[in-house]
Protein backbone atom coordinates (compact mmCIF):
# COMPACT_ATOMS: atom_id res chain seq x y z
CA UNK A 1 167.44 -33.84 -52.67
CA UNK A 2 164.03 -32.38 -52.01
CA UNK A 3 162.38 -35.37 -53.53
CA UNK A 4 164.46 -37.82 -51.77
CA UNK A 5 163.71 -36.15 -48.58
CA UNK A 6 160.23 -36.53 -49.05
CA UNK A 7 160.89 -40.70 -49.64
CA UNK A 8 162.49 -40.57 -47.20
CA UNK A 9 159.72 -38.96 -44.56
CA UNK A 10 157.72 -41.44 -46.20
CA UNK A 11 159.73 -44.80 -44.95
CA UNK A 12 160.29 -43.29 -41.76
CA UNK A 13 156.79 -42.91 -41.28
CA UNK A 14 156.55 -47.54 -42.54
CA UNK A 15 159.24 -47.80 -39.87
CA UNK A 16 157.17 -46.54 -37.54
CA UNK A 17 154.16 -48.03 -37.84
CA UNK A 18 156.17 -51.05 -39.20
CA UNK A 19 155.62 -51.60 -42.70
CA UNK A 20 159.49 -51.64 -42.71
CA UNK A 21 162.20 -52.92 -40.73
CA UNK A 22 164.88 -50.88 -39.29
CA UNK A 23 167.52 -52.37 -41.83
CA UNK A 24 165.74 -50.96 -44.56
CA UNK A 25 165.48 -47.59 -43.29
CA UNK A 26 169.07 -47.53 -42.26
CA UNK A 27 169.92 -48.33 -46.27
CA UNK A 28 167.70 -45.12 -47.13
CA UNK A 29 169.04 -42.97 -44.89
CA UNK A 30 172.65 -43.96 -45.82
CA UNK A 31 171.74 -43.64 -49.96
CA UNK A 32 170.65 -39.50 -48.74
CA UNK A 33 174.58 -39.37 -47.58
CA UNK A 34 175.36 -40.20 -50.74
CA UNK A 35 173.36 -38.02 -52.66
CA UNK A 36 174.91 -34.98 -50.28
CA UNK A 37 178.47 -36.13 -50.68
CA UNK A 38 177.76 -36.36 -54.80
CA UNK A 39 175.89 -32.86 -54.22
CA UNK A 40 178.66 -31.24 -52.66
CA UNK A 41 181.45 -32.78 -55.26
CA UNK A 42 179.85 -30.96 -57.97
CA UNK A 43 179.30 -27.90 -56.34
CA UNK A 44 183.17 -28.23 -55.52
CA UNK A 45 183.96 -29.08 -59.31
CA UNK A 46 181.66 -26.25 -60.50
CA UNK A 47 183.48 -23.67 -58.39
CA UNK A 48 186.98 -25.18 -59.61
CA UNK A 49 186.22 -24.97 -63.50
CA UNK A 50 185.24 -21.49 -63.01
CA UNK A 51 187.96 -20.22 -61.09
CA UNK A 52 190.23 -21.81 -64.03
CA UNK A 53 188.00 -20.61 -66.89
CA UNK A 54 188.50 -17.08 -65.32
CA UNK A 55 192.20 -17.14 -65.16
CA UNK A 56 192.40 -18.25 -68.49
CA UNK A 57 190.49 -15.11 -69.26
CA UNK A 58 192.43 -13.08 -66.88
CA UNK A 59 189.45 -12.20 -66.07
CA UNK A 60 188.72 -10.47 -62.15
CA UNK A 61 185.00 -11.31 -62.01
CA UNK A 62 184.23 -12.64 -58.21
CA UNK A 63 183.29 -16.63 -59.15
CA UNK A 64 179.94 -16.13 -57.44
CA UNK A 65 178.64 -13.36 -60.19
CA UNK A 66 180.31 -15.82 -62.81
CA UNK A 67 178.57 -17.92 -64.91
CA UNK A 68 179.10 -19.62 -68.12
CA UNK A 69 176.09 -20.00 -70.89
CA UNK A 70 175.88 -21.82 -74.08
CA UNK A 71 174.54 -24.56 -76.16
CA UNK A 72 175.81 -27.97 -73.95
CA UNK A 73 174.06 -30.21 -76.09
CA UNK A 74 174.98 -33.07 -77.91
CA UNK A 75 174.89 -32.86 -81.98
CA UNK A 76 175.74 -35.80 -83.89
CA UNK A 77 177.62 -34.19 -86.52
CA UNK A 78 180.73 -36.26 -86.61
CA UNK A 79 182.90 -36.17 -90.22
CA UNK A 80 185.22 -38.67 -91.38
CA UNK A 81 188.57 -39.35 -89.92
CA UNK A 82 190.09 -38.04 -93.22
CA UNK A 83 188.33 -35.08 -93.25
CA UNK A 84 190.10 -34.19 -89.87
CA UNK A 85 193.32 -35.42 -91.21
CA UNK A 86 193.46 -33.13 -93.80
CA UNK A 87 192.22 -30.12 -91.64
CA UNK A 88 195.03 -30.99 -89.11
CA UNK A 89 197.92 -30.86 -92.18
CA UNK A 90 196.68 -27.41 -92.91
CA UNK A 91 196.20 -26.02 -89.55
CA UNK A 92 198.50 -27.58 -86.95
CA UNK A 93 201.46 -24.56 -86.27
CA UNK A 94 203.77 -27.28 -85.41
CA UNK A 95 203.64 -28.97 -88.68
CA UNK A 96 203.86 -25.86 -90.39
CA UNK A 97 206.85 -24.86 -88.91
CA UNK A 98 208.08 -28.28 -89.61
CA UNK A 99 207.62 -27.67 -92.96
CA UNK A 100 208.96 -24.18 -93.17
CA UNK A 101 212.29 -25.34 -91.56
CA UNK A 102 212.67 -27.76 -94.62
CA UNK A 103 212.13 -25.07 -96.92
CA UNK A 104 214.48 -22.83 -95.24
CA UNK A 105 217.04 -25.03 -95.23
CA UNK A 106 216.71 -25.85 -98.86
CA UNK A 107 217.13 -22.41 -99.20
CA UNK A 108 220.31 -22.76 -97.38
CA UNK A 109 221.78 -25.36 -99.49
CA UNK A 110 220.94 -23.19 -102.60
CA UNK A 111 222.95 -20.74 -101.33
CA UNK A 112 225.78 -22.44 -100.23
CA UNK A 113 225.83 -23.95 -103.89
CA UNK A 114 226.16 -20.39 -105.50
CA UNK A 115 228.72 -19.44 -103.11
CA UNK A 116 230.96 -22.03 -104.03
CA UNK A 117 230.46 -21.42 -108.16
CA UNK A 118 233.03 -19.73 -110.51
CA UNK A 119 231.97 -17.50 -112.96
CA UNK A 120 234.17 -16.21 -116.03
CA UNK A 121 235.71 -12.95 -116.24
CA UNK A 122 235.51 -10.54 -118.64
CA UNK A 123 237.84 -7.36 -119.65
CA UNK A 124 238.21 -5.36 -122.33
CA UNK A 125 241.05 -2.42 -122.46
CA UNK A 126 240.66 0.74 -125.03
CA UNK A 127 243.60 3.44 -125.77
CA UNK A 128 245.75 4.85 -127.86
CA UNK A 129 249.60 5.43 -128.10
CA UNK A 130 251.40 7.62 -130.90
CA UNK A 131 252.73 6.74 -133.36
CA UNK A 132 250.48 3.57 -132.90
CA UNK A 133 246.90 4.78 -133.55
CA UNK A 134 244.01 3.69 -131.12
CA UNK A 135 243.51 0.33 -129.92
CA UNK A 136 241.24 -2.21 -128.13
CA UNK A 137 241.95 -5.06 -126.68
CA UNK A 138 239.29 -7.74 -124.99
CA UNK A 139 239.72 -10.85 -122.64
CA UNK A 140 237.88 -13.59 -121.17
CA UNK A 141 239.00 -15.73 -118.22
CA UNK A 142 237.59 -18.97 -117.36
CA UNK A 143 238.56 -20.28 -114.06
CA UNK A 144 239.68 -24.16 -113.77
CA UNK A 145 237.10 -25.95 -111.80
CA UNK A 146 240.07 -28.47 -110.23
CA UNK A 147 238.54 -28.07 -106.23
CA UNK A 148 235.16 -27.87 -105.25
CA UNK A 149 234.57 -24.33 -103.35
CA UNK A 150 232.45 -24.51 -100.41
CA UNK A 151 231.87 -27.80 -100.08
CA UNK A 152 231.79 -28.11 -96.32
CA UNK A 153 229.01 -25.57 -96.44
CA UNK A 154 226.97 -27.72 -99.47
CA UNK A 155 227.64 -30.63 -97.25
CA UNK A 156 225.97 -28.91 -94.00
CA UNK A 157 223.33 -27.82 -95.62
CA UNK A 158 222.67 -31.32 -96.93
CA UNK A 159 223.25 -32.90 -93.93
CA UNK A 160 219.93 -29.62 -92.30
CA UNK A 161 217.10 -30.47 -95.03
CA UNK A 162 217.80 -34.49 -93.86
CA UNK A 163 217.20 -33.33 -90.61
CA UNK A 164 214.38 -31.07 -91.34
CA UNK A 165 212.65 -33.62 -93.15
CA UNK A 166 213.05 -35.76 -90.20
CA UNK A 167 211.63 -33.65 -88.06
CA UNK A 168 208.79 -32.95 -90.59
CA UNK A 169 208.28 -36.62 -90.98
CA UNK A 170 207.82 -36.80 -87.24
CA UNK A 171 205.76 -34.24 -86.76
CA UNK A 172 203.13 -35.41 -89.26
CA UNK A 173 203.26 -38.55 -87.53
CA UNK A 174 202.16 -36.81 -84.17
CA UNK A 175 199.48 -34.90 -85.50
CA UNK A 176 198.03 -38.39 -87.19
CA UNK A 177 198.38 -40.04 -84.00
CA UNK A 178 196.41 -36.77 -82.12
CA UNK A 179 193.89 -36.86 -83.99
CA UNK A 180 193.63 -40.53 -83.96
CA UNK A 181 193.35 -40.70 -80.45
CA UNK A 182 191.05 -37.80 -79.79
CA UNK A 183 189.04 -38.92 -82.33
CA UNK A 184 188.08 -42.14 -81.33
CA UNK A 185 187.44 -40.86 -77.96
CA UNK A 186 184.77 -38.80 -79.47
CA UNK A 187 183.27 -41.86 -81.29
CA UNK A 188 183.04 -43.46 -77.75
CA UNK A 189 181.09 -40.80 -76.25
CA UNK A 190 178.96 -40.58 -78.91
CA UNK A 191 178.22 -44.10 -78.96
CA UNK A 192 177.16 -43.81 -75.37
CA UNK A 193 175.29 -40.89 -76.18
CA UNK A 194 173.04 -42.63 -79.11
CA UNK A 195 171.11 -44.95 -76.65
CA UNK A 196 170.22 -41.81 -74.41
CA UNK A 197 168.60 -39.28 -77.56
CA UNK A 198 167.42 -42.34 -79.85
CA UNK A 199 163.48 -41.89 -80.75
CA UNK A 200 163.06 -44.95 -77.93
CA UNK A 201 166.46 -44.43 -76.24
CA UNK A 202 167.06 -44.01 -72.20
CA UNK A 203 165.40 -40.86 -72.14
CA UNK A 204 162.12 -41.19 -73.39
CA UNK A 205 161.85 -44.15 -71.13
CA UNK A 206 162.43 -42.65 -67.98
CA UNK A 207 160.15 -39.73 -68.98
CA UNK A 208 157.04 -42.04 -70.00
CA UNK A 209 158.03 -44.53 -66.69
CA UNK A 210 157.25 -41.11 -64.96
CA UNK A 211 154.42 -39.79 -66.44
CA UNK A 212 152.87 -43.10 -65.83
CA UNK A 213 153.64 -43.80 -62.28
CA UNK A 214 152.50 -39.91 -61.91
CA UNK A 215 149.17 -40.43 -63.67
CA UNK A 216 148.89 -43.63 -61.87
CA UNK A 217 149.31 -42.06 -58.30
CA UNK A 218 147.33 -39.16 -58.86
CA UNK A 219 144.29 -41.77 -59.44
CA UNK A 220 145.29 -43.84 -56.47
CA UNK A 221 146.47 -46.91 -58.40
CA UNK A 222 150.06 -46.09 -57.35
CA UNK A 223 151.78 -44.91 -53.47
CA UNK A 224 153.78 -41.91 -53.54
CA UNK A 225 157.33 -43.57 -52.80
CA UNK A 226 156.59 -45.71 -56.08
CA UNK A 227 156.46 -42.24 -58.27
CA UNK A 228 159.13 -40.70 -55.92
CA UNK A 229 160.69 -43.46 -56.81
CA UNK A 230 160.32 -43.22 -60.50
CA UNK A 231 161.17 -38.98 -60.06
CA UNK A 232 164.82 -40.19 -59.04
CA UNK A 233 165.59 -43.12 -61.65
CA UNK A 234 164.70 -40.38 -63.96
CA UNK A 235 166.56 -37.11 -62.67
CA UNK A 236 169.68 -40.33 -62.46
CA UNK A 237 168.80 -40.83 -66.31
CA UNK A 238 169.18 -37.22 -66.51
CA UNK A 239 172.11 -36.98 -64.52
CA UNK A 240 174.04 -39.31 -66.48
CA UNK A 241 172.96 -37.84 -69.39
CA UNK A 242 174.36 -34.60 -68.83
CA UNK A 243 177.38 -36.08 -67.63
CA UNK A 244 177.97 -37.83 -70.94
CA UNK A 245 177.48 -34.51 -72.85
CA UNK A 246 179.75 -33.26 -70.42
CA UNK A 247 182.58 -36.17 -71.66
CA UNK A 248 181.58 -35.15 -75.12
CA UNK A 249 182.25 -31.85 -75.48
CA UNK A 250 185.86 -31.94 -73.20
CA UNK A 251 186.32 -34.98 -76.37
CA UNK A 252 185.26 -32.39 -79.06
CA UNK A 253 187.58 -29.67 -77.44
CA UNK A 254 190.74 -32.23 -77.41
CA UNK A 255 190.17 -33.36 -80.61
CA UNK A 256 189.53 -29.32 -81.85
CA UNK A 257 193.04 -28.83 -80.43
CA UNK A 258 194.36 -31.82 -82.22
CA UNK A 259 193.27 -30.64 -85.48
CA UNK A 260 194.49 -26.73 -84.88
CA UNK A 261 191.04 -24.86 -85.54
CA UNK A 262 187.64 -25.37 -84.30
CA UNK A 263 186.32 -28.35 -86.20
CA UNK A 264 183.08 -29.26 -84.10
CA UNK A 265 181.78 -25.86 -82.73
C-alpha cells in the first residue's frame, strides 16, 4: 500500500503538469481501491481462521494476542499414491471398525454353531447289594442328530458377516476414493507451485526484474514509477506465491485426514 501510494503521488503529480491524462489517473486511483478492498479481505479472513483455530483449542486467548507460527513453506516431498493407500488401510478408524465388526460377527456365528451341537453322554454307576457282591455298571449315550439345533441363530449370524463384509467392502472403497481425491489435489498445487521455486521459476524473476530496475533507477537510467512499478509485480509474485502454499498445505491437511495420521508434516 505504501509503495502504491507513492506511484500514485507520482502520476498525480504527470496529471498535473500533464504528462498524463485524466483517464489514466482515474484507472490508478481506482486499482488503490482495489488493493484496500483485497487488504481488508485478508485482514477479515485472518481474524476468522483464528477465532476458529481458538475454539478448536478451546482456547480463551483474546484473538488480538493470538498468533499462529510455524514452517508455511512448501516441501516437495510427495510419496506414491500406494504408499498412502496402504497407510490409510492401517490407520483409518472407520475401516478398522469395519473390519472388527466382521470379525465379531464371525465370532458370532462360531458360537451359534456350538450352541446348536450335541455331545455324548457319559455315566457310570458303582454299588453293591447282598447277597450280590459289588458292582459297576457304565453307559454312553449318543444323541440322534435327526434336526438341526439352532439353526435360525447359524442362519443370522450368516446372514451379519455378509453384511459386515459389505460394509467392510464399502468402507475400503471410501477411503480409496479419499485419498484419491485429496491426493490429486495435492499434485495440483504442487504443480503450480514448481514454476514459482524452480532454479529460474517466477520467483527469481521478479526478484532479478527488481534488482535491475532498482540498480537502474538509482543511476538515473530508470524513473521511479518504472521500479515502483517493478516493487508491486513482485510483492503480486509474492502474493500469489504465498497464496499457493496456502492451497497446499489446507491440500496436505485433507489428504492427512484422508489417510488417518499425519503423512506430510
Amino acid at each position: 500500500m505504501d509503495y502504491f501510494d507513492k506511484e500514485l503521488v507520482i502520476n498525480r503529480d504527470r496529471f498535473r503538469s500533464g504528462d498524463i491524462a485524466r483517464v489514466d489517473l482515474d484507472r490508478i486511483m481506482l486499482q488503490r481501491v482495489q488493493h484496500e478492498s483485497d487488504f481488508q479481505t485478508a485482514l477479515v479472513n485472518s481474524r476468522t481462521a483464528k477465532i476458529t483455530l481458538l475454539m478448536l483449542l478451546n482456547e480463551r486467548t483474546p484473538v488480538d494476542q493470538f498468533d499462529v507460527t510455524g514452517p508455511f513453506e512448501f516441501k516437495d516431498q510427495i510419496l506414491a499414491l500406494d504408499d498412502f493407500h496402504t497407510m490409510a488401510l492401517a490407520a483409518r478408524p472407520d475401516l478398522r471398525a469395519a473390519m472388527l465388526a466382521v470379525e465379531k460377527a464371525g465370532t458370532d456365528h462360531k458360537l451359534a454353531v456350538a450352541n446348536g451341537s450335541t455331545d455324548p453322554t457319559f455315566a457310570m454307576d458303582l454299588g453293591r447289594n447282598p447277597p450280590i457282591p459289588a458292582y459297576m455298571g457304565v453307559s454312553v449315550s449318543i444323541p440322534l442328530r435327526i434336526f438341526d439345533r439352532n439353526q435360525g441363530e447359524k442362519a443370522r449370524t450368516e446372514i451379519d458377516i455378509a453384511h459386515a463384509q459389505r460394509q467392510r467392502d464399502a468402507a475400503q472403497a471410501q477411503v480409496f476414493s479419499d485419498v484419491d481425491s485429496a491426493y490429486f489435489t495435492l499434485l495440483s498445487s504442487v504443480s503450480l507451485l514448481r514454476p514459482y521455486t524452480a532454479a529460474d521459476g517466477y520467483l527469481e524473476t521478479a526478484r532479478r526484474i527488481r534488482d535491475t530496475m532498482s540498480f537502474s533507477y538509482q543511476r538515473g537510467q530508470a524513473a521511479l514509477v518504472d521500479y515502483l512499478d517493478a516493487q508491486k509485480d513482485y510483492r503480486a509474485t509474492e502474493v500469489a506465491y504465498i497464496n499457493l502454499v496456502g492451497a497446499y498445505l489446507t491440500a496436505a491437511g485433507q489428504l492427512n485426514m484422508a489417510v488417518g495420521r499425519e503423512a506430510i508434516p
